[in-house]
N, C-alpha and C. Protein backbone atom coordinates (compact mmCIF):
# COMPACT_ATOMS: atom_id res chain seq x y z
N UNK A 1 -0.97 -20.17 155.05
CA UNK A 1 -2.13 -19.35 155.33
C UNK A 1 -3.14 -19.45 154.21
N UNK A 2 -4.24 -19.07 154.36
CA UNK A 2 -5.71 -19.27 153.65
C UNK A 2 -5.09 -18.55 152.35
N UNK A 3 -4.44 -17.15 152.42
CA UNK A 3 -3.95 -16.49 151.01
C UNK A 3 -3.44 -17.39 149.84
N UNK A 4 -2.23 -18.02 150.79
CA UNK A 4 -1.44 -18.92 149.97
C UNK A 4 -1.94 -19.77 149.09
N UNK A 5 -2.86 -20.74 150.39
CA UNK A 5 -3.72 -21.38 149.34
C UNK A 5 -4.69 -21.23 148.22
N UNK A 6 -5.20 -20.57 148.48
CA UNK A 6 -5.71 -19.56 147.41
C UNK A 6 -5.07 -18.71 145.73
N UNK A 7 -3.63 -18.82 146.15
CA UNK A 7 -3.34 -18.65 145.19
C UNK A 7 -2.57 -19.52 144.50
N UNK A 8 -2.04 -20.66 145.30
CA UNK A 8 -1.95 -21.81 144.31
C UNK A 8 -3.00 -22.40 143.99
N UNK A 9 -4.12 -22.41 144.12
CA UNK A 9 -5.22 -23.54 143.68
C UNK A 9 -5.01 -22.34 142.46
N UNK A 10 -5.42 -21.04 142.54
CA UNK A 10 -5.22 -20.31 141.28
C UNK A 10 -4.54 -20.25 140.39
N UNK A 11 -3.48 -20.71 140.66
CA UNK A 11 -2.12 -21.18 139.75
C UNK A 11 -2.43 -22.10 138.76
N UNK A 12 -2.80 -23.24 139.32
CA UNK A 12 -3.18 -24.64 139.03
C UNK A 12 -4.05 -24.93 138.27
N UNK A 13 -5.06 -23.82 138.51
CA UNK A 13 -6.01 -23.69 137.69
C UNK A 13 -5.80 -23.06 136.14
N UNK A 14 -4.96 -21.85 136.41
CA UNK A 14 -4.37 -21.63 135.10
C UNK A 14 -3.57 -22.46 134.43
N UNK A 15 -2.61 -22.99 135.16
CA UNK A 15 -1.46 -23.32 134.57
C UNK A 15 -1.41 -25.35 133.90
N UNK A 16 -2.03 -26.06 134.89
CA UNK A 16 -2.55 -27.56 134.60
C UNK A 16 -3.79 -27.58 134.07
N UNK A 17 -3.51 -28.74 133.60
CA UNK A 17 -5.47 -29.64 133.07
C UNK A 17 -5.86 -30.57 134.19
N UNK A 18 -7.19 -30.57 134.31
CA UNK A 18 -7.70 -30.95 135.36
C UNK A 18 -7.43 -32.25 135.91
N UNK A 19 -6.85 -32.94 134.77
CA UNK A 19 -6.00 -34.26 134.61
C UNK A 19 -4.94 -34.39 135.61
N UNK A 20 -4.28 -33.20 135.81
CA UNK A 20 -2.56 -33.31 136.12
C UNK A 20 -3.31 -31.96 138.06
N UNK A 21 -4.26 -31.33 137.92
CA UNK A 21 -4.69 -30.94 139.09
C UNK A 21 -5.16 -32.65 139.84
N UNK A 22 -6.11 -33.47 139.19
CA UNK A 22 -6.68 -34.09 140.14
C UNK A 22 -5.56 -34.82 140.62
N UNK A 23 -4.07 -35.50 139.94
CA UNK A 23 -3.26 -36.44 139.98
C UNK A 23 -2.30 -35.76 141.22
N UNK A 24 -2.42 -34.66 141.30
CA UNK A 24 -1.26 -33.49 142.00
C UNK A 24 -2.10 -33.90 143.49
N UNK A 25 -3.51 -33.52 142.95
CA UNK A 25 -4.10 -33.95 144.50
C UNK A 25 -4.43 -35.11 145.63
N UNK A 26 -4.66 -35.96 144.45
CA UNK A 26 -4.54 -37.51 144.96
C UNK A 26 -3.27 -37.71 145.46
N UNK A 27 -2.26 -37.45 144.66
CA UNK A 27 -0.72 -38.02 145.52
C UNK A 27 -0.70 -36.94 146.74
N UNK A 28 -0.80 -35.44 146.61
CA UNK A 28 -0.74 -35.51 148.01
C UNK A 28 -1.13 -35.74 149.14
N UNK A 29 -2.18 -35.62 149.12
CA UNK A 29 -3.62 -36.13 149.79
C UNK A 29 -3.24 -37.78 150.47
N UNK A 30 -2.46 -38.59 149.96
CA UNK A 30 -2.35 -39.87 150.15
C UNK A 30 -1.20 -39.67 151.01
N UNK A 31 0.13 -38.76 150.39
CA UNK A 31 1.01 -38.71 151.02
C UNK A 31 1.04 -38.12 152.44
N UNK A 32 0.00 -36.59 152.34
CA UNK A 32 -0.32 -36.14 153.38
C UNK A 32 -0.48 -36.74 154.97
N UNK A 33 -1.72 -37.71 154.26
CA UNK A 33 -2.47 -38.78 155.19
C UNK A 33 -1.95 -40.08 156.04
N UNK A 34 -0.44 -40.71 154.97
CA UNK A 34 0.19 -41.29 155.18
C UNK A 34 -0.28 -43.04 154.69
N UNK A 35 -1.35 -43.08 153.48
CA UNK A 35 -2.25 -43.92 153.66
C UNK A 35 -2.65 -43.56 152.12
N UNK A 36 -2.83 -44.50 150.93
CA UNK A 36 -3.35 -44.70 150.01
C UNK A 36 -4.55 -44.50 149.81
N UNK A 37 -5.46 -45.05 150.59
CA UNK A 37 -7.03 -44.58 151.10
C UNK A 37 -7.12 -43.58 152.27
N UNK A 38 -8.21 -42.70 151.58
CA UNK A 38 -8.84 -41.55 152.12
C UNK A 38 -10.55 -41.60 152.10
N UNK A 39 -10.98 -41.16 153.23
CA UNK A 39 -12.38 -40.62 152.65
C UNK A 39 -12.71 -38.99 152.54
N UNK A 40 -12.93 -38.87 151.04
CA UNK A 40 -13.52 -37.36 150.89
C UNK A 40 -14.56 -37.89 149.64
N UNK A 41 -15.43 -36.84 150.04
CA UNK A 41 -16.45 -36.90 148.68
C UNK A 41 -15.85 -36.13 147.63
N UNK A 42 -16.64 -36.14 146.35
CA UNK A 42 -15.98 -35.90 144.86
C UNK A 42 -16.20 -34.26 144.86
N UNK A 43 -17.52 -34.00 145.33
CA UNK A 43 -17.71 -32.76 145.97
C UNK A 43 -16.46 -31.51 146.47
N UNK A 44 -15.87 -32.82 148.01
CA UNK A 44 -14.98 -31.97 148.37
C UNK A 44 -13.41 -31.30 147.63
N UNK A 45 -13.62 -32.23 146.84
CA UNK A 45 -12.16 -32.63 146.18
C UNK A 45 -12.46 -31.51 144.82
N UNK A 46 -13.22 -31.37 144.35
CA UNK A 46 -13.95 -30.78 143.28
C UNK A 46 -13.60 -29.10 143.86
N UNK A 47 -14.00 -28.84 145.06
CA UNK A 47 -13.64 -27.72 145.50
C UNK A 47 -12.37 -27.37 145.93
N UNK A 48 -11.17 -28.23 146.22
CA UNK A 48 -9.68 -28.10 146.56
C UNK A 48 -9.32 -28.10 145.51
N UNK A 49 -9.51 -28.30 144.27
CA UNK A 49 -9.43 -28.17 142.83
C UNK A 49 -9.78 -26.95 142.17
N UNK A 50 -10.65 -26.83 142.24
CA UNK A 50 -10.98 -25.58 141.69
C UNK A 50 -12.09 -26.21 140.31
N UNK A 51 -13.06 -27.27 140.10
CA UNK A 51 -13.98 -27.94 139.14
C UNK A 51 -14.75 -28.05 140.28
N UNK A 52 -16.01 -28.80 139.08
CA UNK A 52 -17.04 -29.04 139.30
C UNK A 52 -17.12 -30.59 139.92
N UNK A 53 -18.12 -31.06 140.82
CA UNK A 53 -18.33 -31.95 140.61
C UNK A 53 -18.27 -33.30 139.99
N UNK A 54 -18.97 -33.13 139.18
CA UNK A 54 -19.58 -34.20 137.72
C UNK A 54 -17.73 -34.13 136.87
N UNK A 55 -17.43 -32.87 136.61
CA UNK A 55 -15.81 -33.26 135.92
C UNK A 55 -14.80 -34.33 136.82
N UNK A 56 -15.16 -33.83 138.10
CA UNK A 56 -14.19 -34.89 139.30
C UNK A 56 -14.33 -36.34 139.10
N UNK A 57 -15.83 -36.36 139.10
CA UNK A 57 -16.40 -37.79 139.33
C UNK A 57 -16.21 -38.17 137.75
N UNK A 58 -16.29 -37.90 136.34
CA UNK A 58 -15.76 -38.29 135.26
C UNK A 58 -14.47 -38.49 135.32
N UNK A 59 -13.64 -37.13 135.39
CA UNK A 59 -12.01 -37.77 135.38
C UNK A 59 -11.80 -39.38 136.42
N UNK A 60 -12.10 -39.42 137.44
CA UNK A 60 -11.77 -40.28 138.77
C UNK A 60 -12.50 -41.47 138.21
N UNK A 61 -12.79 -41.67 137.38
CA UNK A 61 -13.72 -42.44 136.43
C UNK A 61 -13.06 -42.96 135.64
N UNK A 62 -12.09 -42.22 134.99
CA UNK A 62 -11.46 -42.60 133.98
C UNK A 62 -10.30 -43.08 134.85
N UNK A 63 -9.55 -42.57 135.39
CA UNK A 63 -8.30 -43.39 136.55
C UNK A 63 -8.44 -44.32 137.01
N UNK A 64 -9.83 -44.91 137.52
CA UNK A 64 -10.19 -46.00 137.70
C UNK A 64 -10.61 -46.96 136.90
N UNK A 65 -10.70 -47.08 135.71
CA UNK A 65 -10.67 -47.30 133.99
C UNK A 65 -9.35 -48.07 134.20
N UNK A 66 -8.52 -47.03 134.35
CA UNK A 66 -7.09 -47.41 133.77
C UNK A 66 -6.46 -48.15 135.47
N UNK A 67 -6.85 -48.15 136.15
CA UNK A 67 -6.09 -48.97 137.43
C UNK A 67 -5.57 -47.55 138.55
N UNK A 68 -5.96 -46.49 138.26
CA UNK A 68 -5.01 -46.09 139.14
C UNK A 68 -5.41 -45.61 140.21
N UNK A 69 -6.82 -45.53 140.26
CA UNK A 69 -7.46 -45.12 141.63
C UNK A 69 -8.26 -46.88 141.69
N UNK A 70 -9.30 -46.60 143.08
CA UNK A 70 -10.43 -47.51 143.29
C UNK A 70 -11.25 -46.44 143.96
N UNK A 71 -12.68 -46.39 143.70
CA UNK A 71 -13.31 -45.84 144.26
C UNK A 71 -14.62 -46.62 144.57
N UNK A 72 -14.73 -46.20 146.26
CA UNK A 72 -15.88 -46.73 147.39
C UNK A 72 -16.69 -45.51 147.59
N UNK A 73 -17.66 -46.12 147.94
CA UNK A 73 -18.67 -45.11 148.79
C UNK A 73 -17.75 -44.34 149.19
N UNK A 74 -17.67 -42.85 149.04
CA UNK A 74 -17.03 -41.87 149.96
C UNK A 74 -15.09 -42.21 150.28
N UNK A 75 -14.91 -43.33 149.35
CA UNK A 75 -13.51 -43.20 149.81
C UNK A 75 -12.73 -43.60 148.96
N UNK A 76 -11.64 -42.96 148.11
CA UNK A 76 -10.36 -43.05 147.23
C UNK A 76 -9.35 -43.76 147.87
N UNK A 77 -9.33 -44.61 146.66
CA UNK A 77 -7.48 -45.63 147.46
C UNK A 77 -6.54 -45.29 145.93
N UNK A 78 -5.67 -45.13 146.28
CA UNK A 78 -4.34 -44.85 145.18
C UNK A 78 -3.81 -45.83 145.29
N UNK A 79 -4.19 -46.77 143.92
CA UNK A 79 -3.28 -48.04 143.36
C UNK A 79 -1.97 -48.15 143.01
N UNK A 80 -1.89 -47.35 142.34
CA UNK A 80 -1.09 -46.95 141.44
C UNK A 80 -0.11 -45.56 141.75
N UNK A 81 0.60 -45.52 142.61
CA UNK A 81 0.95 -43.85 142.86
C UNK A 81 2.33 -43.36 141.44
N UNK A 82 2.90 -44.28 141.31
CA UNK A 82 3.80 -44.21 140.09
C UNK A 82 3.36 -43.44 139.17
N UNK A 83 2.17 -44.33 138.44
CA UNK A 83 0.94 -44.33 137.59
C UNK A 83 0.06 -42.25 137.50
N UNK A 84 -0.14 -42.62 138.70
CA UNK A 84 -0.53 -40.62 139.09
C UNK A 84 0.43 -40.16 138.97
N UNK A 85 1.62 -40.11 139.43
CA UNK A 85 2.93 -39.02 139.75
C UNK A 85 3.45 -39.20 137.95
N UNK A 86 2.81 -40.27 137.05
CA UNK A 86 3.65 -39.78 135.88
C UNK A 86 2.83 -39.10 135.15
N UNK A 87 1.54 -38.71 135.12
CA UNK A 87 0.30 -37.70 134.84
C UNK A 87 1.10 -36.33 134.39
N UNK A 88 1.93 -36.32 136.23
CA UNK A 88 2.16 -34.24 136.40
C UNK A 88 3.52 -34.35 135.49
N UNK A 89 4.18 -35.55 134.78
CA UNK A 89 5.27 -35.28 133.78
C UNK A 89 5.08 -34.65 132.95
C-alpha cells in the first residue's frame, strides 16, 4: 500500500547514501521488469528515491564512469548487476 511505500523510501532516506539508494533501485527496477533496460527519466527515479534531479543524473554519471549502468535518451540498461548489488554491501 501507498503507506508502506512511503515509509520505506523514508527509511532509505535516513538510513543509506544516495549511492547505495540509487544501486537498491536500479537492481530492482531491472529485476522487477525482468530486463536490464528500462525507460524512466532521471526525474522519475529522483522521486522513487527521495533526491533531486541533478544528484540522480550526477551519481548515474558516475556508474556509468565506472561500467555499471549505460545511459540513452530516457532509458537505463544495468551492465553490471554484480557491480550494483556490491554498492548495498
Amino acid at each position: 500500500d501507498q503507506y508502506a511505500e512511503v515509509m520505506k523510501t523514508m527509511q532509505q532516506i535516513v538510513f543509506f547514501s544516495l549511492e547505495k539508494r540509487l544501486a537498491s533501485f536500479l537492481r530492482s527496477e531491472s529485476e522487477r521488469r525482468g530486463s536490464p533496460a528500462f525507460s524512466m527519466t532521471h526525474e522519475q527515479i529522483a522521486r522513487c528515491i527521495g533526491s533531486s534531479r541533478e544528484v540522480v543524473t550526477r551519481t548515474l554519471n558516475q556508474f556509468a564512469s565506472r561500467g555499471l549502468v549505460s545511459l540513452g535518451r530516457g532509458t537505463i540498461t544495468v551492465l553490471d548487476q554484480t557491480a550494483v548489488s556490491a554498492i548495498l554491501e
